[in-house]
Protein backbone atom coordinates (compact mmCIF):
# COMPACT_ATOMS: atom_id res chain seq x y z
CA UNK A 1 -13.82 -29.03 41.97
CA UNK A 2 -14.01 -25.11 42.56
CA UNK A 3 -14.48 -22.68 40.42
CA UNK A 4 -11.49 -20.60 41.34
CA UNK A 5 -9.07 -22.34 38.77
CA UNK A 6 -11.26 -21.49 35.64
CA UNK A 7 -11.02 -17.58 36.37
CA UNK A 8 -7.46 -17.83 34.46
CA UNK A 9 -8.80 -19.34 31.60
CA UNK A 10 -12.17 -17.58 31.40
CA UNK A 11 -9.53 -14.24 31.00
CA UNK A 12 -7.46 -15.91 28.61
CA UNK A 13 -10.19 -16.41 26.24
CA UNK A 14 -11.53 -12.71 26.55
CA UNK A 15 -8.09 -11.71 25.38
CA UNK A 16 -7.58 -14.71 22.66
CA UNK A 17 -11.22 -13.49 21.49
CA UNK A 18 -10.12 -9.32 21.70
CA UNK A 19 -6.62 -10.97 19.41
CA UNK A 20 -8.89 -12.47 17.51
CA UNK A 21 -11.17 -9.21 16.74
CA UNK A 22 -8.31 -7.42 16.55
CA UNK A 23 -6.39 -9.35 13.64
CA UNK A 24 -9.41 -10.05 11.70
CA UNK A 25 -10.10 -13.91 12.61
CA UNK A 26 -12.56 -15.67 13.12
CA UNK A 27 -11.17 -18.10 15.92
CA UNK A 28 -10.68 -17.04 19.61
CA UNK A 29 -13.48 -17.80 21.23
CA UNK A 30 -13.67 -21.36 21.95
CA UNK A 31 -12.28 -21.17 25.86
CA UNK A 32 -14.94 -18.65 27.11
CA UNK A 33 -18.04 -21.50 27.14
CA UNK A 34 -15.71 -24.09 28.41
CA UNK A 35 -14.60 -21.61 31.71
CA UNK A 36 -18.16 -20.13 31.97
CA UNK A 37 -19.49 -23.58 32.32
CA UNK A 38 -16.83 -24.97 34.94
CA UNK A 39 -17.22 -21.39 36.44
CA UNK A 40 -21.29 -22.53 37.21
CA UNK A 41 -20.70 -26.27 37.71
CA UNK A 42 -18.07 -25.32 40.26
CA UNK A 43 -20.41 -25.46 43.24
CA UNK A 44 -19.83 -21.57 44.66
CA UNK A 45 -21.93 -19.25 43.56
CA UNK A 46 -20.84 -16.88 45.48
CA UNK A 47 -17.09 -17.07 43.90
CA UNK A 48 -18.53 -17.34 40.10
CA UNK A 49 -20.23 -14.31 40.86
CA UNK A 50 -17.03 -12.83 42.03
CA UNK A 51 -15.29 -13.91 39.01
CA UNK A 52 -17.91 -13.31 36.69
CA UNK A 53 -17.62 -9.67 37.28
CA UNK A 54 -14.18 -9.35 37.12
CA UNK A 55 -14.64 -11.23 33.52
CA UNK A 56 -17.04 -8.76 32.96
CA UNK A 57 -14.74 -5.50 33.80
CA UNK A 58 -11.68 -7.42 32.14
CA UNK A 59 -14.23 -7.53 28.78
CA UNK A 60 -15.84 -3.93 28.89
CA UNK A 61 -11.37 -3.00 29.53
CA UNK A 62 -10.52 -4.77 26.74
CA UNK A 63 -13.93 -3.58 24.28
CA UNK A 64 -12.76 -0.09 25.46
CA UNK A 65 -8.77 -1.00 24.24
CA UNK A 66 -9.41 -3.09 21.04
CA UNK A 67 -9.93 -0.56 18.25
CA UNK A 68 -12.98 0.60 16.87
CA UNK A 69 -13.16 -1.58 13.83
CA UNK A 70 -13.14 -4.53 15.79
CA UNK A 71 -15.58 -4.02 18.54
CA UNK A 72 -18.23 -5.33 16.91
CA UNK A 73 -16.32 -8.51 16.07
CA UNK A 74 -15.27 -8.68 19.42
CA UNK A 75 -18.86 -8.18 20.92
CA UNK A 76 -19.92 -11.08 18.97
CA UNK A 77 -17.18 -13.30 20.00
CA UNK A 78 -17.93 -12.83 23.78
CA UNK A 79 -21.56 -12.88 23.01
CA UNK A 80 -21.25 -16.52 21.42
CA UNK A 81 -19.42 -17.81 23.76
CA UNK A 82 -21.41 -16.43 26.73
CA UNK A 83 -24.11 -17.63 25.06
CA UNK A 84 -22.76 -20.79 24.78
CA UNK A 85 -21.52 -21.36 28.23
CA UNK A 86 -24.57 -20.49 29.34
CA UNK A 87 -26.40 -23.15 27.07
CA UNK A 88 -23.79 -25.84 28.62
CA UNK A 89 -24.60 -25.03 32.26
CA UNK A 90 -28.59 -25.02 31.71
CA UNK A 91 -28.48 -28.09 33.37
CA UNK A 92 -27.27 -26.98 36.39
CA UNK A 93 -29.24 -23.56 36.38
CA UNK A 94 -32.38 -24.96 35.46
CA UNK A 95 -33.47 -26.42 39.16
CA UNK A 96 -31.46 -23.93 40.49
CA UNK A 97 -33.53 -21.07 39.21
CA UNK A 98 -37.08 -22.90 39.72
């Protein structure tokens, strides 16, 4: 498994989380820890890092595009779920890190 096919889906939760912010729901984060984590468990670091960033432009685009009322609702949704997909891969980064 690579991590290549979980870019898609890492994107379309940034944007169901920015909908989300947008309209005032609380929902629309839920795919962003499931991508990040198959984005680390993929084996390539090199290509997570590559498609971390590009999460990371595509989320600072859309923060800049959402609206100001909803930034901060959309700053915590990415923040969870980072937070979160980081929590799921801590198996994986643990050893890797020490």
């Amino acid at each position: 498994m690579g991590p290549l096919p979980f870019a898609p889906l890492l994107l379309l939760g940034i944007e169901r989380a920015a909908r989300a912010a947008r309209d005032g729901r609380g929902q629309g984060w839920g795919l962003i820890p499931l991508a990040l984590a198959y984005l680390i468990y993929g084996g390539y670091p090199e290509v997570a890092y590559i498609e971390a960033t590009l999460a990371a432009v595509w989320t600072l685009w859309r923060f800049a595009n959402v609206g100001s009322g909803a930034r901060a609702r959309f700053a915590g949704k990415i923040a969870l779920g980072g937070a979160l997909g980081i929590a799921l891969a801590l198996p994986l980064l643990v050893p890797f890190l020490a």
